[in-house]
Protein backbone atom coordinates (compact mmCIF):
# COMPACT_ATOMS: atom_id res chain seq x y z
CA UNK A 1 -64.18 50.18 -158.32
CA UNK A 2 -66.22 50.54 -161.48
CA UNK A 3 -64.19 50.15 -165.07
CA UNK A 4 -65.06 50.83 -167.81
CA UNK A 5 -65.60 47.37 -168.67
CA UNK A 6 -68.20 47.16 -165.91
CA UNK A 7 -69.72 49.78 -167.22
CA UNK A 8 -69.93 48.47 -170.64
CA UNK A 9 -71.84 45.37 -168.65
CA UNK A 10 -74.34 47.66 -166.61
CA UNK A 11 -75.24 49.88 -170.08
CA UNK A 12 -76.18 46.66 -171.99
CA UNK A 13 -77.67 45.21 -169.65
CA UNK A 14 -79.97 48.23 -169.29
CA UNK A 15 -80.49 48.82 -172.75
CA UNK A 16 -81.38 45.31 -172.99
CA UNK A 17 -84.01 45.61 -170.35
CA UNK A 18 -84.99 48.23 -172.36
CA UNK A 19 -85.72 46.84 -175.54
CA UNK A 20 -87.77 44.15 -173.77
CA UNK A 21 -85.00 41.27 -174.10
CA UNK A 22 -84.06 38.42 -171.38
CA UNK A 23 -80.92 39.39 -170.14
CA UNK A 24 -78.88 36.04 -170.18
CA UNK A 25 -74.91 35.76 -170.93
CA UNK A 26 -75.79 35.21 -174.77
CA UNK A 27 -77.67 38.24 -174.88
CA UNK A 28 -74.31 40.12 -173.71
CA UNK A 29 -71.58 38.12 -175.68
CA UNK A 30 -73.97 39.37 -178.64
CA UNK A 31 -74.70 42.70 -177.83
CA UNK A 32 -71.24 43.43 -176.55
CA UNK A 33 -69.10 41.34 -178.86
CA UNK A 34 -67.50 39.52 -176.67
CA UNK A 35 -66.96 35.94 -176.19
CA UNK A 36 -69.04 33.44 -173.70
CA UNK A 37 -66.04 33.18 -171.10
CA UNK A 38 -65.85 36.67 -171.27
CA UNK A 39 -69.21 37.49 -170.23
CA UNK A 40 -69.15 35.24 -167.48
CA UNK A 41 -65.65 36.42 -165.70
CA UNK A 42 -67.49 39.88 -165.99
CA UNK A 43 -70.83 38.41 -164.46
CA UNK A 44 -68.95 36.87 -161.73
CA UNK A 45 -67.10 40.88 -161.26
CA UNK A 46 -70.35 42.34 -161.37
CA UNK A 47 -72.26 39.71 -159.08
CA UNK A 48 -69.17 40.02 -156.66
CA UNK A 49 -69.51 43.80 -156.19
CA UNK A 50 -73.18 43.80 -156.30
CA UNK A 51 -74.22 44.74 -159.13
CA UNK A 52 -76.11 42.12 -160.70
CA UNK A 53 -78.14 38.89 -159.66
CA UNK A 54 -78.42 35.58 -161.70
CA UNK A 55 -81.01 33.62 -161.22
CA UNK A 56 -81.78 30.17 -163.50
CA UNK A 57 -79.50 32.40 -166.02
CA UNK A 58 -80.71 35.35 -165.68
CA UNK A 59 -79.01 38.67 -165.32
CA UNK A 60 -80.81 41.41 -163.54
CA UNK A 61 -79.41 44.67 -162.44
CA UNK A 62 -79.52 45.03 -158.63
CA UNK A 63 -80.86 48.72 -156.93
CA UNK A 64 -77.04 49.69 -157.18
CA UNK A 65 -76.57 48.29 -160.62
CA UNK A 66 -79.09 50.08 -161.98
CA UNK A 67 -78.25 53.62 -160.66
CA UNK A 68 -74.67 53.63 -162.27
CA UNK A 69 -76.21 51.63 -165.35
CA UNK A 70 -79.06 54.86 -165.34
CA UNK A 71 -76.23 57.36 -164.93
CA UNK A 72 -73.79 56.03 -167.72
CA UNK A 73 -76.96 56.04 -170.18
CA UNK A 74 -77.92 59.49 -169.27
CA UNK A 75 -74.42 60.33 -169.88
CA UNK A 76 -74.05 58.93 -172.98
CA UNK A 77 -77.61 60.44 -174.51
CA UNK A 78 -76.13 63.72 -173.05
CA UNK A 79 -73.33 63.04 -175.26
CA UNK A 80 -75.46 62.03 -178.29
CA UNK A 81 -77.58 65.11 -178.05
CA UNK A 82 -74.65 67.41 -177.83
CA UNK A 83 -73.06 66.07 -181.13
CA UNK A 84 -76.49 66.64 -182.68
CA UNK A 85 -77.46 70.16 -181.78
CA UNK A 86 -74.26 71.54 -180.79
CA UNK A 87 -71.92 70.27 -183.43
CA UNK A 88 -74.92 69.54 -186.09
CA UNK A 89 -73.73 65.82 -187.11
CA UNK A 90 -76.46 63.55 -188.09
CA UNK A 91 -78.31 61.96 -185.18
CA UNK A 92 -77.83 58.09 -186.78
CA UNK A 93 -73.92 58.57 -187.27
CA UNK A 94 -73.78 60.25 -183.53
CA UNK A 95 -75.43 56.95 -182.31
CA UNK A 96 -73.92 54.89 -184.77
CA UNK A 97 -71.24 52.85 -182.61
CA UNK A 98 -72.68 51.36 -178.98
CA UNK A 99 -68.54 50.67 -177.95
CA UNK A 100 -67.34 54.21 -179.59
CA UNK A 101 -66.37 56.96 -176.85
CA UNK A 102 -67.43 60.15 -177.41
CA UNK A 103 -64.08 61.26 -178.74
CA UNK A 104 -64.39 58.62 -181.62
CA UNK A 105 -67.41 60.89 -182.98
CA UNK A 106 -65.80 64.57 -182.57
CA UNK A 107 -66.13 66.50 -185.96
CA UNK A 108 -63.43 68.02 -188.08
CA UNK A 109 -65.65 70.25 -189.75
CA UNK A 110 -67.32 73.42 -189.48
CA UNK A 111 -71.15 72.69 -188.13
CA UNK A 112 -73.58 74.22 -191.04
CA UNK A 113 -76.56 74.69 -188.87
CA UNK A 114 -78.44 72.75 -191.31
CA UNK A 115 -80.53 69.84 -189.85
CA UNK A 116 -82.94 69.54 -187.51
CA UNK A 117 -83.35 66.02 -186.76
CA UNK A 118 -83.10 64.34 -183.47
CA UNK A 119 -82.61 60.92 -182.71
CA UNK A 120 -85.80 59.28 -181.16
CA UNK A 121 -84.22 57.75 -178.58
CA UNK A 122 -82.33 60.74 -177.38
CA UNK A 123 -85.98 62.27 -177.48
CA UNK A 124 -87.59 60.14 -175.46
CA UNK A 125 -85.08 60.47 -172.33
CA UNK A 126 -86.64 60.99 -168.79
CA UNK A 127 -84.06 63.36 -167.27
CA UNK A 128 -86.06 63.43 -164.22
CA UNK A 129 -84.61 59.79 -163.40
């Protein structure tokens, strides 16, 4: 069963990957601020149900790991980009908050139409993944 926790885990770990960092437990208490023992009782979860390796202290994301981790980042760049264009909040303040849900960001305004700046990231996305 995946939770939301886990995927928390698989997302930063990703992202991680993506950025060029070594994945180790550090990397994740950091980027997910949470503390050391948490990031290893979540390791273990994750190792458990196949979704990682460690190796010498090194997390990787394993073939099955990676597909949900791809998934939940397409989803939440989906997200991003329909803030932006559909509901015309700023790109930086849409992408803001890594641990935020979607709901956290909803407007209580009127969009103006007024922008037309995209965040990079969202840009870049390979939706043929």
């Amino acid at each position: 069963m995946i939770t939301v926790s886990k995927e928390n885990y698989l997302k930063a770990i990703l992202e991680a990957e993506r950025e060029g960092e070594t994945v180790i437990s550090a990397t994740l208490a950091h980027w997910l601020s949470v503390s050391p023992p948490a990031v290893a009782m979540a390791l273990r979860r994750l190792k458990r149900d196949g979704f990682v390796r460690v190796q010498r202290g090194r997390v990787r994301l394993t073939a099955a790991g990676r597909q949900i981790a791809r998934r939940l980042s397409l989803r939440h760049h989906l997200i991003e980009r329909m803030l932006s264009e559909m509901f015309d909040m700023e790109w930086y303040k849409v992408h803001d908050d890594r641990k935020a849900g979607p709901r956290r960001h909803l407007p209580t305004r009127q969009p103006d139409h007024s922008g037309d700046a995209h965040c990079p990231q969202t840009a870049r996305l390979d939706f043929a993944q």
